[in-house]
N, C-alpha and C. Protein backbone atom coordinates (compact mmCIF):
# COMPACT_ATOMS: atom_id res chain seq x y z
N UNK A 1 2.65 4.35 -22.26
CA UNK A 1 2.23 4.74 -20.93
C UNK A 1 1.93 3.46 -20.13
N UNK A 2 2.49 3.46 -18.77
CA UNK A 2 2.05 2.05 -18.09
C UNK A 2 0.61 1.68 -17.47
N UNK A 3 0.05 0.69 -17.50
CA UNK A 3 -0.85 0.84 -17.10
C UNK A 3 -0.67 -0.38 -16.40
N UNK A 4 -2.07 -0.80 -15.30
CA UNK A 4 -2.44 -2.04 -14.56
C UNK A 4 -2.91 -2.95 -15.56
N UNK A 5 -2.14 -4.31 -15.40
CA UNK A 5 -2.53 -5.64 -15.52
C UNK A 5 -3.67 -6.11 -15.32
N UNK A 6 -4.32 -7.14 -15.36
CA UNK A 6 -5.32 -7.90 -14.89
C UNK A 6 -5.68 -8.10 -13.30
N UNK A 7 -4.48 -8.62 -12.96
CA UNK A 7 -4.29 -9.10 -11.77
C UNK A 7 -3.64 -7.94 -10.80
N UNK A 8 -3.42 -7.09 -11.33
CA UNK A 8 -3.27 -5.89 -10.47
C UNK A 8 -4.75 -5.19 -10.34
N UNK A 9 -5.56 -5.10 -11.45
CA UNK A 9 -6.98 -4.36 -11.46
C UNK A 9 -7.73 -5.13 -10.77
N UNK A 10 -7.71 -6.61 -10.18
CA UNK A 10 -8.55 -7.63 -9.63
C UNK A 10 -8.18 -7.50 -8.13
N UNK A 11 -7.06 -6.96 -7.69
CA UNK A 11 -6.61 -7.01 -6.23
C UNK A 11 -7.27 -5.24 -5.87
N UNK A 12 -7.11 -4.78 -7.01
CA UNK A 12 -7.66 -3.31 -6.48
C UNK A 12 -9.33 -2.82 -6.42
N UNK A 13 -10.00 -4.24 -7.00
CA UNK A 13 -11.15 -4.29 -6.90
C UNK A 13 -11.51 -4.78 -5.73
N UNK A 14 -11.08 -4.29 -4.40
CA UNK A 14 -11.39 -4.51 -2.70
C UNK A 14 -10.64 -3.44 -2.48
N UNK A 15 -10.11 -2.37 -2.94
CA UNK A 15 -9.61 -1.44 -2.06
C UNK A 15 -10.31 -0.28 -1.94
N UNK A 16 -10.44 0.65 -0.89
CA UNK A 16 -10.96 2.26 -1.16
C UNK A 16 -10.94 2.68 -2.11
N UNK A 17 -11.57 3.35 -2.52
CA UNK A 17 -11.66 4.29 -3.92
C UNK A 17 -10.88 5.58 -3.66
N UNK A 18 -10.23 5.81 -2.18
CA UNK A 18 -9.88 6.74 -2.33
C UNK A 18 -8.07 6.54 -2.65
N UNK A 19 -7.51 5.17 -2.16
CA UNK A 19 -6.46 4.83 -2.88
C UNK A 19 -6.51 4.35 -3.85
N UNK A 20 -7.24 3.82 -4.34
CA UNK A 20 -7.12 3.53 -5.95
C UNK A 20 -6.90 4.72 -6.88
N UNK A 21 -7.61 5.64 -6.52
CA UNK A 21 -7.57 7.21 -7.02
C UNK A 21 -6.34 7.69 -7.55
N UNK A 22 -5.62 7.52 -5.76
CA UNK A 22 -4.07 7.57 -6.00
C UNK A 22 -3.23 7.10 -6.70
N UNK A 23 -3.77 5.85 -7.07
CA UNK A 23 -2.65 5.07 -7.56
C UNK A 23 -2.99 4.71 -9.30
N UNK A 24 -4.45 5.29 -9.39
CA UNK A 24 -4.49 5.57 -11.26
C UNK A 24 -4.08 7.00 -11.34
N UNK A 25 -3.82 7.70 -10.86
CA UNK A 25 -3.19 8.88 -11.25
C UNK A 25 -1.59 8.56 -11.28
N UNK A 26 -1.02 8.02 -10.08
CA UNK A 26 0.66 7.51 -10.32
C UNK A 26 1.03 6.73 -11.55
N UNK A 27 0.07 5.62 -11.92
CA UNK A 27 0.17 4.80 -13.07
C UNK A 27 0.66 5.05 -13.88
N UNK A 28 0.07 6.82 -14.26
CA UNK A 28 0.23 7.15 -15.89
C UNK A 28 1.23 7.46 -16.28
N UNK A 29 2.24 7.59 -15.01
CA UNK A 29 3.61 8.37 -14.69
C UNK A 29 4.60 7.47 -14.56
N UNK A 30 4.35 6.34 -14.24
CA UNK A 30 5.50 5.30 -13.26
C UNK A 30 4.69 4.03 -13.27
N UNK A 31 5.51 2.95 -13.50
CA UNK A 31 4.94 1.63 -13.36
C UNK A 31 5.08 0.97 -12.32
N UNK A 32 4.02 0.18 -11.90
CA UNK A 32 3.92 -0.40 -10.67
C UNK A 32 2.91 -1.16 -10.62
N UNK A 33 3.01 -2.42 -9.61
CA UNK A 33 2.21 -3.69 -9.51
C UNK A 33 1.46 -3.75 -8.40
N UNK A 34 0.65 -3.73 -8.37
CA UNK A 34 -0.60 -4.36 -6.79
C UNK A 34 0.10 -5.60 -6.24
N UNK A 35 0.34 -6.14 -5.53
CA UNK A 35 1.21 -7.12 -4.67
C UNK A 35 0.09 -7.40 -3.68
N UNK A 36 -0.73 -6.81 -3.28
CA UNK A 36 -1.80 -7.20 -2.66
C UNK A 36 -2.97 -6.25 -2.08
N UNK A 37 -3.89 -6.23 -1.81
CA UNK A 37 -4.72 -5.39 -1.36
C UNK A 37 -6.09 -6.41 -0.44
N UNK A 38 -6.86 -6.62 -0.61
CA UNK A 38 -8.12 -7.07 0.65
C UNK A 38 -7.79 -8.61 0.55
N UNK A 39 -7.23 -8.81 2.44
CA UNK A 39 -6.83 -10.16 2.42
C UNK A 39 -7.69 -10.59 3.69
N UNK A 40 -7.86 -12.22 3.05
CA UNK A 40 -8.60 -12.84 4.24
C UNK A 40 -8.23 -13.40 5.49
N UNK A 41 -8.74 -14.08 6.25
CA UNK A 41 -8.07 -14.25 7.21
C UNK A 41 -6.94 -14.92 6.91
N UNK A 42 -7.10 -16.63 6.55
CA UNK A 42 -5.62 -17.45 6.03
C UNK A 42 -3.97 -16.60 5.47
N UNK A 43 -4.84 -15.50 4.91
CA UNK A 43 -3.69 -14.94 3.83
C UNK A 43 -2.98 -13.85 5.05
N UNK A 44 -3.86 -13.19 6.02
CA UNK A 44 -3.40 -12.50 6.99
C UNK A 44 -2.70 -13.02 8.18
N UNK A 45 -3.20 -13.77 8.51
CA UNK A 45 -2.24 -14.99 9.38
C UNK A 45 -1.10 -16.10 9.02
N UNK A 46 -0.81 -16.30 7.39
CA UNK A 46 0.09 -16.81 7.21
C UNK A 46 1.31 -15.44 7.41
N UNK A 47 0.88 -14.51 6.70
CA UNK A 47 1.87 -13.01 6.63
C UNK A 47 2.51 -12.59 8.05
N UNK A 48 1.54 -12.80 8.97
CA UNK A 48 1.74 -12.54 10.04
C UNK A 48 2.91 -13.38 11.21
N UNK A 49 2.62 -14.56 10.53
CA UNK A 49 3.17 -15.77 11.14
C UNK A 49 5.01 -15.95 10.71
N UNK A 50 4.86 -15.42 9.19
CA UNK A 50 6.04 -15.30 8.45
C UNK A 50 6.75 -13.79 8.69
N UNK A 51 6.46 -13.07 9.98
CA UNK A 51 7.21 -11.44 10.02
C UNK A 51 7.03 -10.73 8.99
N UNK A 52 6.09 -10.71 8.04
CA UNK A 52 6.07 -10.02 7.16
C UNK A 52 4.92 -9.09 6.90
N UNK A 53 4.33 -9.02 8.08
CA UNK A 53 3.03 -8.21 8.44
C UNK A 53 3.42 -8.25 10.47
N UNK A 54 2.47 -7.17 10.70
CA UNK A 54 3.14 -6.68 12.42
C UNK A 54 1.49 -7.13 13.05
N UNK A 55 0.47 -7.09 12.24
CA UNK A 55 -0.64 -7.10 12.88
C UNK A 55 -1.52 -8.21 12.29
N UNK A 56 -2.11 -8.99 13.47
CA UNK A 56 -2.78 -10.14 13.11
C UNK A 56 -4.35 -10.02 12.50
N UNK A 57 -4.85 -10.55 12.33
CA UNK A 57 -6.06 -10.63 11.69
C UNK A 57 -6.86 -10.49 13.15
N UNK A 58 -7.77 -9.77 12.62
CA UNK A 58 -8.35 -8.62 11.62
C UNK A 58 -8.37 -7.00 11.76
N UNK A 59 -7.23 -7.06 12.52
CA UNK A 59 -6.28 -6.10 12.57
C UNK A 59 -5.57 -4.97 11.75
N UNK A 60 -5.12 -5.48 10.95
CA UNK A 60 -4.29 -4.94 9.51
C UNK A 60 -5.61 -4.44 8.64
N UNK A 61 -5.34 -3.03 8.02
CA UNK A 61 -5.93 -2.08 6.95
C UNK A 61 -6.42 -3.07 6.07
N UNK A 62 -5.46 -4.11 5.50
CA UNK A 62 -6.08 -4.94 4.35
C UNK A 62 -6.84 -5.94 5.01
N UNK A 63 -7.40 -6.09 5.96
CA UNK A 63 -8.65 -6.63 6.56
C UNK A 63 -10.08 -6.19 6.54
N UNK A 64 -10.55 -4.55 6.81
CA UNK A 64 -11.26 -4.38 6.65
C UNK A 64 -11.37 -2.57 6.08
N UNK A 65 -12.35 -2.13 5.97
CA UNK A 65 -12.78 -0.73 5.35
C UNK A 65 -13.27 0.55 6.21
N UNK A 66 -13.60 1.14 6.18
CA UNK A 66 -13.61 2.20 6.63
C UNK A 66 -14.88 2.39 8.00
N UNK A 67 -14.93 2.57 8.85
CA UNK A 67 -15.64 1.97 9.78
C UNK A 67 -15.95 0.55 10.71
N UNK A 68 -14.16 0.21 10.49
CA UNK A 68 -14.28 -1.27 10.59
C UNK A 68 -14.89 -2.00 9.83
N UNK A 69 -15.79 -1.46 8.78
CA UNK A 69 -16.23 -2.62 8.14
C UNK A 69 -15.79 -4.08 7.30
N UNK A 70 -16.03 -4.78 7.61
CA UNK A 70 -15.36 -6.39 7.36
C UNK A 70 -15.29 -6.53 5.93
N UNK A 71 -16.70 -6.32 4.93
CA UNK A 71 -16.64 -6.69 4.25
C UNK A 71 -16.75 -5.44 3.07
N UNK A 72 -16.24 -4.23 3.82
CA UNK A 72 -15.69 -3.00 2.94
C UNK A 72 -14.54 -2.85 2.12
N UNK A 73 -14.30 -2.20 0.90
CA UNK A 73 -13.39 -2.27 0.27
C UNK A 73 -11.87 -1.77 1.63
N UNK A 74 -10.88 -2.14 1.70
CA UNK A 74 -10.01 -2.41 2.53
C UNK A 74 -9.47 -0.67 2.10
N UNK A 75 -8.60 -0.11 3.31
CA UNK A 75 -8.04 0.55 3.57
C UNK A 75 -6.42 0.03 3.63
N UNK A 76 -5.71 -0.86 2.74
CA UNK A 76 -4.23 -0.11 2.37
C UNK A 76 -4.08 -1.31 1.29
N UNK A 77 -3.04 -1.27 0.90
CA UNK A 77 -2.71 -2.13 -0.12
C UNK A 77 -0.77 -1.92 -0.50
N UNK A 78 -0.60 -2.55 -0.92
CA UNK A 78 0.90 -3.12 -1.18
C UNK A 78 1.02 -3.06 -2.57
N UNK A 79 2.33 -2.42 -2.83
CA UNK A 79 2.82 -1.94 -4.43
C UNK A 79 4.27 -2.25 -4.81
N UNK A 80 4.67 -2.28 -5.79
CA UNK A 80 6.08 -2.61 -5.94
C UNK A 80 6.44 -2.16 -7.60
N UNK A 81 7.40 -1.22 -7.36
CA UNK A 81 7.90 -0.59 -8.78
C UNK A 81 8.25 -1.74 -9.43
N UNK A 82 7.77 -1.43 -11.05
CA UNK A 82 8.29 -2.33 -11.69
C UNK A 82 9.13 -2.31 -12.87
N UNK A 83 10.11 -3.23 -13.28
CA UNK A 83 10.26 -4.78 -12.88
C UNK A 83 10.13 -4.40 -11.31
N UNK A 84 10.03 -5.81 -10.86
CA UNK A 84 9.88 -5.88 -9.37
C UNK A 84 11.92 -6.42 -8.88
N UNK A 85 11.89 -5.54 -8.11
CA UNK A 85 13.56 -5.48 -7.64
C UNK A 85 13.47 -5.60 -6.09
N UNK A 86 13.46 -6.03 -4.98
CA UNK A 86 12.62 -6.12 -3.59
C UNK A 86 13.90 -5.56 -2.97
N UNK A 87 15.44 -5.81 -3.30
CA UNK A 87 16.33 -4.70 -3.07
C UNK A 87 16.54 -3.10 -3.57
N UNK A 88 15.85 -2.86 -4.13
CA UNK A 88 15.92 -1.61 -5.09
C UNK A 88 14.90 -0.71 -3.95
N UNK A 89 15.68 -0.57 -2.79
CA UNK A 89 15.42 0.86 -1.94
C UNK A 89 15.05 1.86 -2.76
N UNK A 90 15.43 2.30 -3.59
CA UNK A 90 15.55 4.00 -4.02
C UNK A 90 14.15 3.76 -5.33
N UNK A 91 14.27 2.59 -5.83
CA UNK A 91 12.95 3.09 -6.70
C UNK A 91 12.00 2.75 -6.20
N UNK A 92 11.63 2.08 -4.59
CA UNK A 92 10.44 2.23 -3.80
C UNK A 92 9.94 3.65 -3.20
N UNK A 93 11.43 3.96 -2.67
CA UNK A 93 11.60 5.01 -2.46
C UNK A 93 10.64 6.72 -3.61
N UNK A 94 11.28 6.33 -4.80
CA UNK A 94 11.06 7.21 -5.70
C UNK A 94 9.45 7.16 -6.03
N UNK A 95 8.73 5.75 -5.88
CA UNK A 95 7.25 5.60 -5.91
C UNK A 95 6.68 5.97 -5.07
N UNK A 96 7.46 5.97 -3.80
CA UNK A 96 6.51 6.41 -2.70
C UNK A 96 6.28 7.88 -2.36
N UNK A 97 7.45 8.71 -2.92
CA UNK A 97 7.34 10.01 -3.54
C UNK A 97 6.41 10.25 -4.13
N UNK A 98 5.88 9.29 -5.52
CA UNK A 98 5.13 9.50 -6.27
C UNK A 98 3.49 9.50 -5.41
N UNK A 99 3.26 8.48 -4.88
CA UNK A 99 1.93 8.50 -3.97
C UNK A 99 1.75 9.58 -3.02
N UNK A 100 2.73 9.83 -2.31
CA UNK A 100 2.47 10.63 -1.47
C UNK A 100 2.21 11.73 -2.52
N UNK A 101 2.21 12.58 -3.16
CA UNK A 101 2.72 14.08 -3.61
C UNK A 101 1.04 13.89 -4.39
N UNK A 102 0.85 12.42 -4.63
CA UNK A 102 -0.49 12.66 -5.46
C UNK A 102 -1.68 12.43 -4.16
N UNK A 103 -1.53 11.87 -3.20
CA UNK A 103 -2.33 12.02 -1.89
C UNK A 103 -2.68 13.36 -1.67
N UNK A 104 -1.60 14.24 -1.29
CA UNK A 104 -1.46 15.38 -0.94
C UNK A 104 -2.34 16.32 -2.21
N UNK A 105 -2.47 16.18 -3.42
CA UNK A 105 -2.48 17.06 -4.05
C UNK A 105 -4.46 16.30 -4.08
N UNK A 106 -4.76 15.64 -3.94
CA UNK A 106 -5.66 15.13 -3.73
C UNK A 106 -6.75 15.21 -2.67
N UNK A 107 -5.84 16.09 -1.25
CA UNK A 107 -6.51 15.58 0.02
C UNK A 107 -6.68 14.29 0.78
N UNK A 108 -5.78 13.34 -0.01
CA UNK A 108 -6.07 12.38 1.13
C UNK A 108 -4.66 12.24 1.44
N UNK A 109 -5.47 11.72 2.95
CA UNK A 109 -3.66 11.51 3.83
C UNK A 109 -3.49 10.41 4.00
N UNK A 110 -2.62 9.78 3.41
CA UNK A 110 -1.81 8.48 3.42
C UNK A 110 -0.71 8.10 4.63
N UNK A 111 -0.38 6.88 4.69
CA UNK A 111 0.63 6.71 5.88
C UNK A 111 1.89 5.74 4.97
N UNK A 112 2.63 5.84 4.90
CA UNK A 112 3.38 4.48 3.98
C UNK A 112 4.17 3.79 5.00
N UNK A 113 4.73 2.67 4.67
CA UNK A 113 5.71 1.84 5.18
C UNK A 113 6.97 1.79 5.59
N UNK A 114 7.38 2.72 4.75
CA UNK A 114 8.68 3.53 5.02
C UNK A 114 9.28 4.55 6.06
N UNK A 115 7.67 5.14 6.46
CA UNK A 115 7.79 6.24 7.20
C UNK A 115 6.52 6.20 7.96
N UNK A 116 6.56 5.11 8.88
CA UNK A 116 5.28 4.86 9.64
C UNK A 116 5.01 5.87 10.69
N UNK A 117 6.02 6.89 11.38
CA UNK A 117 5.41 7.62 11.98
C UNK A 117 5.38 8.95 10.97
N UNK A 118 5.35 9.01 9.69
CA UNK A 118 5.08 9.98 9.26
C UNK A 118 6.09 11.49 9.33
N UNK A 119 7.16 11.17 10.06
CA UNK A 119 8.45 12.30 10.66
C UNK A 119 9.59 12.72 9.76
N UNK A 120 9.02 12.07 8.36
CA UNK A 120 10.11 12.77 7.12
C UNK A 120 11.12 11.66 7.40
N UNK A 121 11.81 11.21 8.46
CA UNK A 121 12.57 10.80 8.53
C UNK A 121 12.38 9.45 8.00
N UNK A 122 12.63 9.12 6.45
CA UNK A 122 12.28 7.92 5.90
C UNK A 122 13.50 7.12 6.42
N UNK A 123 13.13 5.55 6.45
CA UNK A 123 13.74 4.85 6.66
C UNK A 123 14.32 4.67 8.11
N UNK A 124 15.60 5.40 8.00
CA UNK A 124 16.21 5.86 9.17
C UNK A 124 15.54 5.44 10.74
N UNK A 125 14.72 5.65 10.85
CA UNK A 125 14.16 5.63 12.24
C UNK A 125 13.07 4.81 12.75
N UNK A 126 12.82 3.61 11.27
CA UNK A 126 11.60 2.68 11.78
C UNK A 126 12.08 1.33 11.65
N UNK A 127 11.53 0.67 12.58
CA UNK A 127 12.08 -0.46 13.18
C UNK A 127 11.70 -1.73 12.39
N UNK A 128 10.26 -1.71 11.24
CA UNK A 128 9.78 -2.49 10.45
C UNK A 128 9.46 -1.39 9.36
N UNK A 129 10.47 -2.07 7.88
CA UNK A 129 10.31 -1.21 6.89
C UNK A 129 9.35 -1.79 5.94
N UNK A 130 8.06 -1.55 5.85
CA UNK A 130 7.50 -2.26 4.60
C UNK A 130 7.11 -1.03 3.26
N UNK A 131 8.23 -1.01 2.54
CA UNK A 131 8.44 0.11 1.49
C UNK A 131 7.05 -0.12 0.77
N UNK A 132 6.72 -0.84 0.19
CA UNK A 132 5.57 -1.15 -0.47
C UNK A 132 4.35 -0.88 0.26
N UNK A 133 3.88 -0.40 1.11
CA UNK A 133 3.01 -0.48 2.12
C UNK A 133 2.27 0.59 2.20
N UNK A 134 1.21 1.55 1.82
CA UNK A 134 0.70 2.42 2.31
C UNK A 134 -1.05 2.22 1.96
N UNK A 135 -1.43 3.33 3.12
CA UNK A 135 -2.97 3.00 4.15
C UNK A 135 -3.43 4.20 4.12
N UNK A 136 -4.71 4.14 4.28
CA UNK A 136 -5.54 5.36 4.53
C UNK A 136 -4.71 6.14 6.12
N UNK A 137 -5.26 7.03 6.38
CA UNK A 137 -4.39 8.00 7.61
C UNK A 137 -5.62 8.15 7.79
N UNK A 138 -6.89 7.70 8.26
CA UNK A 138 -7.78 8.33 8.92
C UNK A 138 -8.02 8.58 10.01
């Protein structure tokens, strides 16, 4: 059965408890890596600087927690099926199936990267795809 690494359990020690939830229930099913979760400013402004994040510090979910709070466990975090394949559409795809369906069955509403306005219409219709990507929906 797969489980989290070290360094995957150390990045998820700053996130909501209510995605972490999510994502030890996906675990037991499907393997997958934390890639990042509560980032500071440097780490948010290099991302930002490099197109690889849309929102500057302190802006972005992995900045702060639930009430804006700064120094709250963060609201989203970044995942990547593993082995890690960064072309492999369909098994991000197939994980992000996996989160969502355990959100849902959970009550919490998630937003992912794939499908930022949330319209089913994955992929297809968003202009910045970050497959790995999903956030609290509060």
């Amino acid at each position: 059965m797969p489980a989290f690494g070290k360094r995957s359990l150390e990045r998820l020690s700053q996130v909501d408890p209510a995605l972490v939830s999510i994502l030890d229930s996906v675990i037991e099913h499907y393997d997958f890596t934390i890639i990042s979760g509560k980032r500071d400013k440097a780490e948010q402004d290099e991302l930002f600087a490099r197109g690889l994040s849309k929102t500057p510090w302190p802006k972005s979910k992995h900045n702060f927690g639930r009430g804006g709070v700064m120094n709250a466990p963060c609201l989203a975090v970044d995942i990547a099926p593993y082995p890690i394949d960064w072309n492999d559409t369909y098994a991000f795809c197939y994980l992000a199936g996996m989160i969502k369906q355990a959100a849902h069955e959970m009550g919490v509403r998630v937003r992912w990267g794939g499908d930022w306005d949330s319209d089913n219409e994955i992929i297809k219709d968003q202009t910045f795809q970050d497959l790995g990507h999903f956030e609290l929906a509060l």
